[in-house]
N, C-alpha and C. Protein backbone atom coordinates (compact mmCIF):
# COMPACT_ATOMS: atom_id res chain seq x y z
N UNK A 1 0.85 -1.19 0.00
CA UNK A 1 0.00 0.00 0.00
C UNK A 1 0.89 1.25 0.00
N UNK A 2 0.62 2.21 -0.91
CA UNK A 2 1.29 3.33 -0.83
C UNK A 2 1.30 4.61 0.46
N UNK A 3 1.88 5.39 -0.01
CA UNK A 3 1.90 6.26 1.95
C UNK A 3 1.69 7.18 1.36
N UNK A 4 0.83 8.09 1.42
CA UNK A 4 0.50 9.47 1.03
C UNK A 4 0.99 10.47 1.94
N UNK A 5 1.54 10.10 3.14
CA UNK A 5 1.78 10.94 4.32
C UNK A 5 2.47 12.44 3.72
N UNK A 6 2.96 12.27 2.65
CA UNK A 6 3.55 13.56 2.13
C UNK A 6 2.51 14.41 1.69
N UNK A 7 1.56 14.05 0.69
CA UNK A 7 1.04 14.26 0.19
C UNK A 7 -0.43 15.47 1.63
N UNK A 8 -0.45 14.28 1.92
CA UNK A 8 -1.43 14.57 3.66
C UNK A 8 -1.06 16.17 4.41
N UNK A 9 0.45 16.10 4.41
CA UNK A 9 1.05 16.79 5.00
C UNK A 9 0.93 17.92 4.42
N UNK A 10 1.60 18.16 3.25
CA UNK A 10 1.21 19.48 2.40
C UNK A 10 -0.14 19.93 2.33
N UNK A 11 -0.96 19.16 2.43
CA UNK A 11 -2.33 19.79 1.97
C UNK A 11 -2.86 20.46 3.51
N UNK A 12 -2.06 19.66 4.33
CA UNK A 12 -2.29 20.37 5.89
C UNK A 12 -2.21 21.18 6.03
N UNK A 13 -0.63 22.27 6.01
CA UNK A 13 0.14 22.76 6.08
C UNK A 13 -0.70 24.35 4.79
N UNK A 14 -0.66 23.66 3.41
CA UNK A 14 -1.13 24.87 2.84
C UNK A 14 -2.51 25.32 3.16
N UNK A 15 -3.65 24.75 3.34
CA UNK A 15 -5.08 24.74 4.08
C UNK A 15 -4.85 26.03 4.40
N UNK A 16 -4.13 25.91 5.90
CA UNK A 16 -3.95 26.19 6.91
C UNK A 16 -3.21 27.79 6.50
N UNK A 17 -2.57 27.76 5.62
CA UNK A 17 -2.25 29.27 4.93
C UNK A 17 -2.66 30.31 3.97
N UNK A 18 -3.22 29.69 3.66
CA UNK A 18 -4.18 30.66 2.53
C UNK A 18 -5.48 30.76 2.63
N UNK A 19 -6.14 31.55 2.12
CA UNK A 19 -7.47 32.54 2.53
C UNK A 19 -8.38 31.79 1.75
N UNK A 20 -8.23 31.11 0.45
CA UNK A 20 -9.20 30.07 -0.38
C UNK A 20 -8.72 28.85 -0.16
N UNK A 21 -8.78 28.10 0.89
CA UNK A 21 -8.91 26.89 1.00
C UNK A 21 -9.55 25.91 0.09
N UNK A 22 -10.86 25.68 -0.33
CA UNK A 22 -11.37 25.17 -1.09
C UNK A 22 -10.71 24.88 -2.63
N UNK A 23 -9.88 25.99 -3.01
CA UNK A 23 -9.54 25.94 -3.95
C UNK A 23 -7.84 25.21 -4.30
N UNK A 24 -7.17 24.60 -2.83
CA UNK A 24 -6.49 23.81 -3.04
C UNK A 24 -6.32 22.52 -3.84
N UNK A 25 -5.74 22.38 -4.99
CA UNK A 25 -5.32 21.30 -5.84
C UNK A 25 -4.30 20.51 -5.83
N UNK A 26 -3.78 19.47 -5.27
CA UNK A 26 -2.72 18.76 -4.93
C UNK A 26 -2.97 17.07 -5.88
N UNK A 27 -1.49 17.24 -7.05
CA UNK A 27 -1.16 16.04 -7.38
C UNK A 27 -0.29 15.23 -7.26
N UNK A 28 -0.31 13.90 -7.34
CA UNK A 28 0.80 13.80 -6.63
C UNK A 28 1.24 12.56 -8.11
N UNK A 29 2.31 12.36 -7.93
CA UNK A 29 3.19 11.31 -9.39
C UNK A 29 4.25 10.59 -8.79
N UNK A 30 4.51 9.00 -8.96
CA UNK A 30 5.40 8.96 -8.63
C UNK A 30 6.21 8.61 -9.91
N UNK A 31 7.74 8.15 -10.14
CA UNK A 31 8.14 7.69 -11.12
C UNK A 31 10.00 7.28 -10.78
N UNK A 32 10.53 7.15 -11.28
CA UNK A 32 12.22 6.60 -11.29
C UNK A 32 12.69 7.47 -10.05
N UNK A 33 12.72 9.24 -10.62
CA UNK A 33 13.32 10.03 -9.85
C UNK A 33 12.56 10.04 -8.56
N UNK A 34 11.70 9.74 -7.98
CA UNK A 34 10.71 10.01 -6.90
C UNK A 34 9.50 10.36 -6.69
N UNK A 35 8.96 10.89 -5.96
CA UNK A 35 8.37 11.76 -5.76
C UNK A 35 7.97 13.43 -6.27
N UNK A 36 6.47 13.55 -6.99
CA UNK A 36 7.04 15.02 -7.53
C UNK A 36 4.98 15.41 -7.08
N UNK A 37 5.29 16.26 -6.12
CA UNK A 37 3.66 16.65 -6.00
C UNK A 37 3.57 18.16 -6.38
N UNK A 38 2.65 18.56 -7.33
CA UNK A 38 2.59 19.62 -8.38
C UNK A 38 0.95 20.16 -7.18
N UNK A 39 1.15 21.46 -6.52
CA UNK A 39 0.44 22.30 -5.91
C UNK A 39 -0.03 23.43 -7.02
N UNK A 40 -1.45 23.44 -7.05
CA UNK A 40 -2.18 24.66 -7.54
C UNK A 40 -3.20 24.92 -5.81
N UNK A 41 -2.87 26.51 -6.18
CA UNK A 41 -4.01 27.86 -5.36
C UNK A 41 -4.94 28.67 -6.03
N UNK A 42 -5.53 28.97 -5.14
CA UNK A 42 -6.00 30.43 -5.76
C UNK A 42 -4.86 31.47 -6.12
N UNK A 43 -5.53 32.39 -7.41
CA UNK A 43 -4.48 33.48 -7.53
C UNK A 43 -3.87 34.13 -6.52
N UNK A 44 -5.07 34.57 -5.82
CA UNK A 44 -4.53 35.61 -4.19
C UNK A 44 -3.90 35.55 -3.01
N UNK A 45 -3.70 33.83 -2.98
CA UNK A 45 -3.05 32.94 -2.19
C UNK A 45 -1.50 32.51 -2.62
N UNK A 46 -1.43 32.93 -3.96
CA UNK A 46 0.27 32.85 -4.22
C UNK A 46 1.49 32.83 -3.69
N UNK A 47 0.70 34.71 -2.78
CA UNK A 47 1.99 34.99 -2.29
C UNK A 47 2.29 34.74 -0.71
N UNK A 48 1.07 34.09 -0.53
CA UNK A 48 1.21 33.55 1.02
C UNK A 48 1.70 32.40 1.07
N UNK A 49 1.98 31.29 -0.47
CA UNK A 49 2.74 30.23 -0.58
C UNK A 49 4.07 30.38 -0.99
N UNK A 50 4.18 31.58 -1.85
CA UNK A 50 5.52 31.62 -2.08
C UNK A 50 6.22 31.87 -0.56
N UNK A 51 5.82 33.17 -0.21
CA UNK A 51 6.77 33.96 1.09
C UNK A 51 7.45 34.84 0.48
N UNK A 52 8.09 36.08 1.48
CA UNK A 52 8.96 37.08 1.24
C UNK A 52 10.19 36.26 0.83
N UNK A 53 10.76 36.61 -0.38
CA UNK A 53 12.14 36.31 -1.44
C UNK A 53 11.92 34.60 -1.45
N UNK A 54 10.66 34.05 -1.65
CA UNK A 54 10.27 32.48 -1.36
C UNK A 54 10.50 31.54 0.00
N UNK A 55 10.67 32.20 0.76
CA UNK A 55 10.87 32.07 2.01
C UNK A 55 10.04 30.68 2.33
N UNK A 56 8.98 30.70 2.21
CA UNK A 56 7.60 30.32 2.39
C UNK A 56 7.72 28.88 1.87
N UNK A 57 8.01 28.96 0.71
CA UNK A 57 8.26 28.11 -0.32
C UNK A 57 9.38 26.76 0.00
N UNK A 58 10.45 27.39 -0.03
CA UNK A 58 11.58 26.91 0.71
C UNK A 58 11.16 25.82 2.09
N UNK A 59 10.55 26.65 2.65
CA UNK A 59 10.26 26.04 4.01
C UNK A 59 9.70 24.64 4.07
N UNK A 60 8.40 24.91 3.24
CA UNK A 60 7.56 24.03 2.39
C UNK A 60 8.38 22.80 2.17
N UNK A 61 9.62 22.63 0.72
CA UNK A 61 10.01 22.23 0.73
C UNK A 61 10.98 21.11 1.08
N UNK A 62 11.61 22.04 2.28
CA UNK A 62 12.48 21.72 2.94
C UNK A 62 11.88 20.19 4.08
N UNK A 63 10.60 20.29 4.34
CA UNK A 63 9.56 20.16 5.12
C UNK A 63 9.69 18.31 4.52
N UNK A 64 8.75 18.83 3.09
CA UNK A 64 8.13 18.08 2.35
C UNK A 64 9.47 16.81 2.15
N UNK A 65 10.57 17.23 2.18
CA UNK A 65 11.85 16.69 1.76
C UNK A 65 12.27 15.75 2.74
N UNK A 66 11.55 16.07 4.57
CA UNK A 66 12.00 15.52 5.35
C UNK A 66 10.80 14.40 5.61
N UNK A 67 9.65 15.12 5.44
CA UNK A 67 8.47 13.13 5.26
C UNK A 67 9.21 12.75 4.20
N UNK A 68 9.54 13.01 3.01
CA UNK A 68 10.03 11.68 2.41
C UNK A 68 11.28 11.37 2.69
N UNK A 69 12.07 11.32 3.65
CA UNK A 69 13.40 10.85 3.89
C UNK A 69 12.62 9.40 4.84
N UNK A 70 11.60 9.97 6.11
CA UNK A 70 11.11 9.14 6.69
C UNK A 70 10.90 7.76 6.07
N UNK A 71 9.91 8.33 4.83
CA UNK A 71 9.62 7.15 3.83
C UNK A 71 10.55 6.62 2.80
N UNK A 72 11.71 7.13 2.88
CA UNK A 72 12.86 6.64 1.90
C UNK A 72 11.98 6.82 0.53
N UNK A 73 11.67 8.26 0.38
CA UNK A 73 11.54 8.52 -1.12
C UNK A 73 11.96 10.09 -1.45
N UNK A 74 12.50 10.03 -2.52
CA UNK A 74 12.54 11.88 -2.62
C UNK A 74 11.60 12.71 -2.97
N UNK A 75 11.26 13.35 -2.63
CA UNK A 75 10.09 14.37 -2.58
C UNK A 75 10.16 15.86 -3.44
N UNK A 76 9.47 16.14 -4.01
CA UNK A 76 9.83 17.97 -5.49
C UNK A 76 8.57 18.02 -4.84
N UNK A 77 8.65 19.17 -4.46
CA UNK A 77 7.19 20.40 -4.74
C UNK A 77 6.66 20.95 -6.23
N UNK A 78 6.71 21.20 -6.96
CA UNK A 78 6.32 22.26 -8.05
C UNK A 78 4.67 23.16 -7.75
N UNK A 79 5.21 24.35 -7.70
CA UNK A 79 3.98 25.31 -6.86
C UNK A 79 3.30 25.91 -8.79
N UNK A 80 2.67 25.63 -9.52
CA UNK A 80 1.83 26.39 -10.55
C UNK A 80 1.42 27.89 -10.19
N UNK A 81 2.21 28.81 -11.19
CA UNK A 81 1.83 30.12 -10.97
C UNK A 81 -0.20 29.86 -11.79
N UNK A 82 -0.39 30.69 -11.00
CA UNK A 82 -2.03 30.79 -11.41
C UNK A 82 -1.96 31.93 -12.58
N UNK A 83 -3.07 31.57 -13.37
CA UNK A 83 -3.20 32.84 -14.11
C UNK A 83 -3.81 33.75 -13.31
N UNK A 84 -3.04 35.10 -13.60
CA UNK A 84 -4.54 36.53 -12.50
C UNK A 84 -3.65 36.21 -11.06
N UNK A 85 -2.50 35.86 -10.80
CA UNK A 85 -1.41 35.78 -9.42
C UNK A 85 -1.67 37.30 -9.43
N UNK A 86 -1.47 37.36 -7.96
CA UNK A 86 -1.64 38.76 -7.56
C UNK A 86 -0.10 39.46 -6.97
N UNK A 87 0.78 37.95 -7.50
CA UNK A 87 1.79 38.65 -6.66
C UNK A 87 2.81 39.85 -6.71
N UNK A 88 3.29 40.77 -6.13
CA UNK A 88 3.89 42.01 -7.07
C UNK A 88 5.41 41.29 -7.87
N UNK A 89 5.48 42.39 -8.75
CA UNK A 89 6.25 41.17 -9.29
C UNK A 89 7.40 42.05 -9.41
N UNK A 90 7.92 43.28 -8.13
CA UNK A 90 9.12 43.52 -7.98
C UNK A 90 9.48 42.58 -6.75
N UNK A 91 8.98 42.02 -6.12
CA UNK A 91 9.57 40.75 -5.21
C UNK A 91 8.74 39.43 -5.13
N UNK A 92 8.42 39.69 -6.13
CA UNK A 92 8.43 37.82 -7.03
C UNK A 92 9.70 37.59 -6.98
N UNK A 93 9.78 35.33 -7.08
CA UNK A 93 10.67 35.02 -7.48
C UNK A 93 10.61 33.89 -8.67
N UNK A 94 10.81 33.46 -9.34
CA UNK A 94 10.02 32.58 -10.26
C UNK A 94 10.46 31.40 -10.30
N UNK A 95 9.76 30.12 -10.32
CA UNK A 95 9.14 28.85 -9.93
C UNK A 95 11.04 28.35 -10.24
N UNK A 96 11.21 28.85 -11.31
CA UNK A 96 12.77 27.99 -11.99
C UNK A 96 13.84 28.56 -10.95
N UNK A 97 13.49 29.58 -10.46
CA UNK A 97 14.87 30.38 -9.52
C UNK A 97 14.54 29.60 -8.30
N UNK A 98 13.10 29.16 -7.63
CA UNK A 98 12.95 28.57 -6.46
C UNK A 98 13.88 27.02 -6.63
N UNK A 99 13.40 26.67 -8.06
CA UNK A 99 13.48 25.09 -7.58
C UNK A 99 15.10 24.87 -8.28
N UNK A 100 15.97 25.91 -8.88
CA UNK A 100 16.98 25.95 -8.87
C UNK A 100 17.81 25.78 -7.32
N UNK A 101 17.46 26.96 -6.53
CA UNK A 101 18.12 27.23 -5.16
C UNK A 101 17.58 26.04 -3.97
N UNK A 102 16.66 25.20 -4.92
CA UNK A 102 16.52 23.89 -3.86
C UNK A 102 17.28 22.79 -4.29
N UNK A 103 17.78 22.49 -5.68
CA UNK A 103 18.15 22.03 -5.72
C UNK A 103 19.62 22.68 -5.05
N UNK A 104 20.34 23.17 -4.75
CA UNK A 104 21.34 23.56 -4.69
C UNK A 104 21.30 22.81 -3.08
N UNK A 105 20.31 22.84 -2.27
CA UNK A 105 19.96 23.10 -1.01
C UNK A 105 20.01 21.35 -0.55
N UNK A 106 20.36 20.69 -0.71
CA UNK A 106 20.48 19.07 -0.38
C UNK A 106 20.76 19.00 1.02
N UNK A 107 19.55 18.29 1.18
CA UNK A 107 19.71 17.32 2.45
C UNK A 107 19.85 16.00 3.03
């Protein structure tokens, strides 16, 4: 039987942060490389997932990275910019710069 506990976890965790709940979308894939669960929000909720300079994001990650160590699997976030994001976009950071500086970020 498979363990969703990652999967569980994120959807906890973002709920719990953004203002449209309902509109949380969580998929999850597995395949060779691991684990890869692809998060959609509401537009207006973006920037309460990203965080100040992705802060938010990171965290997320970092998080998500440590249930799957538990489960001996590797774990990717990918967060979908929404169309109509509200986020300003002099401190935006964009999805390829986040998941660049995670990869860099090994644990």
């Amino acid at each position: 039987m498979e363990d969703y506990r990652d999967q569980d976890f994120l959807e906890y965790v973002v709920k719990g942060l953004v203002d449209h709940p309902e509109d949380v979308k969580i998929n999850r894939a597995v395949d060779e490389m691991g684990v890869l669960i692809t998060l959609d929000v509401h537009p207006q909720d973006m920037g309460k997932i990203i965080g100040r300079s992705g802060n938010t994001a990171k965290a997320i990650r970092t998080l998500l990275r440590v249930v799957g160590m538990k489960n001996n699997a590797r774990v990717n976030l990918k967060i979908n910019e929404p169309a109509g994001s509200t986020r300003n976009s002099q401190s935006s950071i964009s999805q390829t710069a986040v998941d660049e500086a995670m990869d860099d970020f090994k644990i």
